[in-house]
Protein backbone atom coordinates (compact mmCIF):
# COMPACT_ATOMS: atom_id res chain seq x y z
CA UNK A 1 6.98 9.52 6.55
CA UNK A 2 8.52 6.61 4.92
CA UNK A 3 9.88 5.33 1.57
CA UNK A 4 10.32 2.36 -0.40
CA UNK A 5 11.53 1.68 -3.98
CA UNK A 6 12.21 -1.73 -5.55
CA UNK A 7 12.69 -2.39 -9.36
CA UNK A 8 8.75 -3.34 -9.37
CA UNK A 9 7.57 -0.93 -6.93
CA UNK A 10 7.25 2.42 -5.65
CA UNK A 11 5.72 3.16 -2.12
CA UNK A 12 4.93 6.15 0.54
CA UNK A 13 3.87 5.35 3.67
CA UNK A 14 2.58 8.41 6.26
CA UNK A 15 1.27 8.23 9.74
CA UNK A 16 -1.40 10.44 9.90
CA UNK A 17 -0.08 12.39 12.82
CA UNK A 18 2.20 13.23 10.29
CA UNK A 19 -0.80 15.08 8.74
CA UNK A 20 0.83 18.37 9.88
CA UNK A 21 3.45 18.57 7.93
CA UNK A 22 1.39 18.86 4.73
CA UNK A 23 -0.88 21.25 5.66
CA UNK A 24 -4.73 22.12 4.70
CA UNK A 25 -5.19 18.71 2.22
CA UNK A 26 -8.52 19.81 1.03
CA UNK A 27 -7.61 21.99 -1.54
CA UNK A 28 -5.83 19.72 -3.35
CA UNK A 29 -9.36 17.40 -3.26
CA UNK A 30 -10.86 17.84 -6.91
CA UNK A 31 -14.37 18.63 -6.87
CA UNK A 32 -16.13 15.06 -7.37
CA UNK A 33 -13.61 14.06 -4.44
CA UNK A 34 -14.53 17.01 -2.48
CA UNK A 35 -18.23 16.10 -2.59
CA UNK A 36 -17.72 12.62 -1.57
CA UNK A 37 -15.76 13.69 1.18
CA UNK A 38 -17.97 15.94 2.81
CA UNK A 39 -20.38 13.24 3.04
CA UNK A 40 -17.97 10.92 4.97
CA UNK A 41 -19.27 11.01 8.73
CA UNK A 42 -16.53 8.95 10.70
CA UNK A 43 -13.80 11.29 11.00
CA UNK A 44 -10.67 9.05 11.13
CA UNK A 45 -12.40 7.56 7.58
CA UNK A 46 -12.42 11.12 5.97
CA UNK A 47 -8.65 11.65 7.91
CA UNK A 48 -7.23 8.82 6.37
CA UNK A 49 -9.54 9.02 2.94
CA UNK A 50 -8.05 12.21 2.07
CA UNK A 51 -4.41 12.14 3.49
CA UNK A 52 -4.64 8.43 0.89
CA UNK A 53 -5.69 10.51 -1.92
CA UNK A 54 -2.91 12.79 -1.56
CA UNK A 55 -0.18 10.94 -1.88
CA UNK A 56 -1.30 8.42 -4.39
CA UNK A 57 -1.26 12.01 -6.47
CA UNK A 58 2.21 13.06 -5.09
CA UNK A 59 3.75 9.41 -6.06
CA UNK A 60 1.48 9.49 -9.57
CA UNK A 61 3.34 13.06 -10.41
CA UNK A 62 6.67 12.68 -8.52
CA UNK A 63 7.40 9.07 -10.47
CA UNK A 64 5.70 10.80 -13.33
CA UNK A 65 8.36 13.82 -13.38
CA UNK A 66 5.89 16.47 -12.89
CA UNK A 67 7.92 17.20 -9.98
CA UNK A 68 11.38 17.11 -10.21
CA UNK A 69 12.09 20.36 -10.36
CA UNK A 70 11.01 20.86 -6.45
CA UNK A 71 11.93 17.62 -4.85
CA UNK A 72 14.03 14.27 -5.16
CA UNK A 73 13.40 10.97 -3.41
CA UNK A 74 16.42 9.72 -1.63
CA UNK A 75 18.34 6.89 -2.36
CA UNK A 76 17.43 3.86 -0.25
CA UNK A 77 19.27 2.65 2.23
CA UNK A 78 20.03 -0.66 3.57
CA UNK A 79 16.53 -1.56 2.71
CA UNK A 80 15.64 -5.29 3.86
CA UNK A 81 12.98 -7.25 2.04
CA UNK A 82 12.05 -10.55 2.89
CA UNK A 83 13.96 -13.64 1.76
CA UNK A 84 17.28 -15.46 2.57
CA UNK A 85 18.63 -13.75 -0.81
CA UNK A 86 17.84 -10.20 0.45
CA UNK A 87 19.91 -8.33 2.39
CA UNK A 88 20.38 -8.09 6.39
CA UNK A 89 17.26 -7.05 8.23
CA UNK A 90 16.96 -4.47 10.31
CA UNK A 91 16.17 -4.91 13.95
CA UNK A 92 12.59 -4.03 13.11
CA UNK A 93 12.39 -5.47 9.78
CA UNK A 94 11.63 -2.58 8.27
CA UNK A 95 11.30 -2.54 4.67
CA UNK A 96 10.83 1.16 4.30
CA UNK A 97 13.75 4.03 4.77
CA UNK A 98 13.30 7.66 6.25
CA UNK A 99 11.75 10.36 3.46
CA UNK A 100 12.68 13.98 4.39
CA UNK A 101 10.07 15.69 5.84
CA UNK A 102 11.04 19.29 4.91
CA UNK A 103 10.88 18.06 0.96
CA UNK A 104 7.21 19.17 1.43
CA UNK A 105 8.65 22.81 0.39
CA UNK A 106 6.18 26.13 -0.22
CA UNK A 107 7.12 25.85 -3.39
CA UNK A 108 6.37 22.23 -4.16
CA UNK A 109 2.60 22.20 -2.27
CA UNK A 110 1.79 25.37 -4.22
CA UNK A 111 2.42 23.15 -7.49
CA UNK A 112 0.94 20.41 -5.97
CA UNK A 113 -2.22 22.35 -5.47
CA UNK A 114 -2.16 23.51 -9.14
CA UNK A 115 -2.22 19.97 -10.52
CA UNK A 116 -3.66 17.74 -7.95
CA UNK A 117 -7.52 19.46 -8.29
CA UNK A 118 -7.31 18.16 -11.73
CA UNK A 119 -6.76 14.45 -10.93
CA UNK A 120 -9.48 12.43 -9.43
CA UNK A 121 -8.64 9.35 -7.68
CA UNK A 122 -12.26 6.48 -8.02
CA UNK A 123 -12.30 3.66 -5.99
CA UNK A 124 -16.14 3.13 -6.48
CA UNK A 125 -18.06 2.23 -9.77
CA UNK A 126 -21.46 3.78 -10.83
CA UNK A 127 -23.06 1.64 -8.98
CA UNK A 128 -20.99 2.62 -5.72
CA UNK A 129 -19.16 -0.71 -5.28
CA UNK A 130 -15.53 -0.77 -4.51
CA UNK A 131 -13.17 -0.97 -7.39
CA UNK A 132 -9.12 -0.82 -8.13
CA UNK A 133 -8.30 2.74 -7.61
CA UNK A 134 -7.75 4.57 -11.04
CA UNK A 135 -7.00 7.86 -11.89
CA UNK A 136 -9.24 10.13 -13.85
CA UNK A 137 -8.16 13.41 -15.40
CA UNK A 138 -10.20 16.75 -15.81
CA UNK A 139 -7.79 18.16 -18.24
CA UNK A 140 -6.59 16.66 -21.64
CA UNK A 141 -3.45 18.07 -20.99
CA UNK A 142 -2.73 15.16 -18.38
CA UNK A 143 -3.95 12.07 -20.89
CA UNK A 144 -0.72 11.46 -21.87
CA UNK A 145 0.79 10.36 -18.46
CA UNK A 146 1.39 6.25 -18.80
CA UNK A 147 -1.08 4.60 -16.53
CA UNK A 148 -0.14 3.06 -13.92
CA UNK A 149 -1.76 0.66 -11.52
CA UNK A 150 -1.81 1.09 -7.60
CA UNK A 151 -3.18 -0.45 -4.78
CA UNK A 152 -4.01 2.03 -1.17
CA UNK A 153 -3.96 0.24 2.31
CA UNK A 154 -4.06 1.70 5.83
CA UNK A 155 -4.58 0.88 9.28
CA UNK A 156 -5.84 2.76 12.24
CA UNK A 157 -3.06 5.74 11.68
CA UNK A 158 -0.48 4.04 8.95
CA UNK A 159 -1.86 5.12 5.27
CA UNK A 160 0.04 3.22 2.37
CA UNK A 161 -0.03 3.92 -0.99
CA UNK A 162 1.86 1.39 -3.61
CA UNK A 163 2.35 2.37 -7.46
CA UNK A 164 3.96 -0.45 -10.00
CA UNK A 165 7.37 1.34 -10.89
CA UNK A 166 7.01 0.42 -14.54
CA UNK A 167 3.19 1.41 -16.02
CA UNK A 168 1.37 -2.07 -16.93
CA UNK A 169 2.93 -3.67 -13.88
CA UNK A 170 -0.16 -4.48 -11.40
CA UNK A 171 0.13 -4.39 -7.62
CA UNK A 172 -1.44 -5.03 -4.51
CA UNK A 173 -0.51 -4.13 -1.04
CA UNK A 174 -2.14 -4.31 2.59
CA UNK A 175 -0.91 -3.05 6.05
CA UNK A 176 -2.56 -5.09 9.04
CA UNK A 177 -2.01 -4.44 12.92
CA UNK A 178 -0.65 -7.80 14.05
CA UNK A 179 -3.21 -9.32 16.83
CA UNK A 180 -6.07 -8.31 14.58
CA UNK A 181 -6.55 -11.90 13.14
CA UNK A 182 -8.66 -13.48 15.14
CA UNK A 183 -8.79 -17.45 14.99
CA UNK A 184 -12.34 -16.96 14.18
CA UNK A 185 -11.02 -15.93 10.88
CA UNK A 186 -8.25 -18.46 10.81
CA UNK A 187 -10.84 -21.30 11.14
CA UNK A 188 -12.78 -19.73 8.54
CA UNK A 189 -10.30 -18.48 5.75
CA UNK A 190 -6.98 -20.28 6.16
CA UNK A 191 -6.92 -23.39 3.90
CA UNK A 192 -4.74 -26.00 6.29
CA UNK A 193 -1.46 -25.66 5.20
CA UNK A 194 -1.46 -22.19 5.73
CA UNK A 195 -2.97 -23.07 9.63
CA UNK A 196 0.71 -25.65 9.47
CA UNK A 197 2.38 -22.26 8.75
CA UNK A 198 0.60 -20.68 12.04
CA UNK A 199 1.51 -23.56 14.48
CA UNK A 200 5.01 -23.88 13.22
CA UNK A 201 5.61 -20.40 14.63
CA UNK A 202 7.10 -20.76 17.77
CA UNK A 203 7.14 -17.30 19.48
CA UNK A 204 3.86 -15.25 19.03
CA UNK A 205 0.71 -16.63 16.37
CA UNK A 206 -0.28 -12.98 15.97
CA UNK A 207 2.91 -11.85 13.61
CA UNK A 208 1.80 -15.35 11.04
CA UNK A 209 -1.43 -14.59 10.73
CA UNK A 210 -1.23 -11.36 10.50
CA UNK A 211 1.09 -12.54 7.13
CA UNK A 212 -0.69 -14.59 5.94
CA UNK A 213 -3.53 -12.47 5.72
CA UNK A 214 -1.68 -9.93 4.49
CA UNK A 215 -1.01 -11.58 1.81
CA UNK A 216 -3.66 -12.98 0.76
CA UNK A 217 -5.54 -9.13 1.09
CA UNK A 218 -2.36 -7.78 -1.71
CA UNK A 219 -2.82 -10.72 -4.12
CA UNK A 220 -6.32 -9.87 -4.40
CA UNK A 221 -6.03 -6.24 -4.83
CA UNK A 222 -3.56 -6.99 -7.47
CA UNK A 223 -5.66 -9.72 -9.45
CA UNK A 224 -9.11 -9.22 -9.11
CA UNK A 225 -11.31 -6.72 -10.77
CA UNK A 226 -14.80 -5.98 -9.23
CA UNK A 227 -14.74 -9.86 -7.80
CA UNK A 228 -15.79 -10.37 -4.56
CA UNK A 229 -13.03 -11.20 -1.90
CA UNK A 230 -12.86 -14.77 -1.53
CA UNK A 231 -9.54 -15.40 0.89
CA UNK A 232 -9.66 -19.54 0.26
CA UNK A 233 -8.94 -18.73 -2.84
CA UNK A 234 -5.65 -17.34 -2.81
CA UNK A 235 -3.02 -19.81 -1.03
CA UNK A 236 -0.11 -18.97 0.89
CA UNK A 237 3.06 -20.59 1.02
CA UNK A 238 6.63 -20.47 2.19
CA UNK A 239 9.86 -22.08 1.54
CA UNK A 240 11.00 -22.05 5.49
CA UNK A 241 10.29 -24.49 7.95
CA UNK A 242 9.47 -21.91 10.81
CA UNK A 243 7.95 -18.93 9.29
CA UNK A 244 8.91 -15.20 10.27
CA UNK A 245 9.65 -11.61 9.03
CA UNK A 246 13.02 -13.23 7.44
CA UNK A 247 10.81 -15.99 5.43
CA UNK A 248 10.51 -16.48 2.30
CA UNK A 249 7.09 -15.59 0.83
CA UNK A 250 4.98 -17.06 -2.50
CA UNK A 251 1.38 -17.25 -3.29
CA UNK A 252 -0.85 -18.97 -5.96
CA UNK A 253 -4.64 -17.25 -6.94
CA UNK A 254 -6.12 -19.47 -9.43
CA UNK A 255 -3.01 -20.91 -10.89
CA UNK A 256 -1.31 -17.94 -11.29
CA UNK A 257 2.07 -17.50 -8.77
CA UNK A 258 3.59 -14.79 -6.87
CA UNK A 259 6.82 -14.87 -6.11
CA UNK A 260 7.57 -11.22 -5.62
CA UNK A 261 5.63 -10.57 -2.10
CA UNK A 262 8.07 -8.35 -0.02
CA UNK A 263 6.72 -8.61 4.00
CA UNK A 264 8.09 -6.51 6.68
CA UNK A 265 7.00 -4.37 9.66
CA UNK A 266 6.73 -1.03 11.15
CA UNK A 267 5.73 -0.42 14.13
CA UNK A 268 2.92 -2.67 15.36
CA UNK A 269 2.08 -3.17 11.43
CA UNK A 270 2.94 -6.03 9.30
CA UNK A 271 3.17 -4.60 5.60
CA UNK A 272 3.08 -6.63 2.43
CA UNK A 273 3.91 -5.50 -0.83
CA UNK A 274 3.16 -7.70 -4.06
């Protein structure tokens, strides 16, 4: 399990081998998400589906103080975000620092599974197609909580979860395997500057696509609403001659900038955080 905390963000990131350390997670599914998970047939989906809907709860509650009287967050640590004003990277750029396992107490799950059943996390309209994530409450007692935007990502085993630390502040985040961009796609869906940015790399393509991408997937989770994914339309940019895990990052989506995309890696995973 991972961490990461920024002025504009808050972020948990689990492996879901890590799935053990939290127990039984389908008691803490509330009954519209219980139905809809039953009726999810691949089983890494439902795996990842509701070990996602877990912690975007735990974050919601921890940042929203319904918690602190079980656990605290730890402070980070020589956390590296990308940019030449940040501070040193690590050796695997990792933009994330250790959580404690063992603050997943008796105590704390048991309150967890009082107030989680009540919160409902929809990521599908009435009509079934894919939405922002929001939160819906079963109990008025829970109205009064700020809202607070999000934004869920995961790859094969990493599942990310991304809450704006401030409620109003929209976000968007993706985690990609690098070598999954094909140039297939990069013909397709890179506009050709961004295809400069890919040949100026000198090492391996896989890490800049895999960026660039990235990027492009967390500006659109954090601008659009129930608007098809359109990847030409959101350009990617950087202020470095050779692009890598150090560069500096900015993005434009219909004349609107970014300039607060955060890139690093774990593992095989690039991660990107807007």
């Amino acid at each position: 399990m991972r961490l990461y905390h920024d002025p504009m963000h808050d972020a948990i990131l689990l492996n879901s081998d890590e799935e053990s350390l939290l127990g039984d997670l389908q008691p803490f599914l509330s009954k519209e998400e219980s139905s809809f998970y039953h009726a999810i047939q691949n089983e890494e989906t439902a795996r990842n589906w509701r070990i996602a809907r877990f912690l975007a709860k735990f974050l919601f509650v921890k940042i929203n103080g319904l918690l602190n009287q079980y656990t605290t967050f730890p402070s980070p640590n020589s956390l590296y975000f990308s940019g030449p004003s940040r501070s040193a990277p690590s050796a695997e750029h990792d933009i994330f620092y250790p959580g404690d396992p063992d603050m997943f107490t008796r105590d704390l799950m048991r309150e967890c599974e009082r107030i989680f059943p009540r919160i409902t996390v929809r990521s599908r309209n009435d009509q079934n197609k894919g939405i922002p994530p929001v939160f819906h409450f079963s109990e008025y007692s829970l109205n009064h909580l700020p809202k607070r935007f999000f934004s869920i990502s995961h790859s094969e085993k990493e599942i990310l979860v991304l809450f704006g630390s401030q409620p109003g502040i929209r976000v968007g985040c993706d985690i990609i395997p690098c070598g999954s961009i094909t140039d297939g796609i990069v013909n397709l869906f890179f506009q050709p500057e961004e295809k400069e940015l890919v040949e100026k790399y000198t090492e391996s393509d896989d890490i800049p696509k895999s960026i660039i991408w990235g990027i492009k997937e967390a500006v659109y989770k954090r601008v659009c609403i129930q608007e098809p994914f359109d990847p030409l339309t959101v350009s990617v940019r950087s202020r470095s001659e050779k692009i890598d895990l150090k560069s500096f990052f900015y993005a434009s989506w219909k004349n609107i900038n970014f300039y607060d995309i955060r890139v690093g890696r774990v593992g095989k995973n690039i991660i990107v955080i807007n």
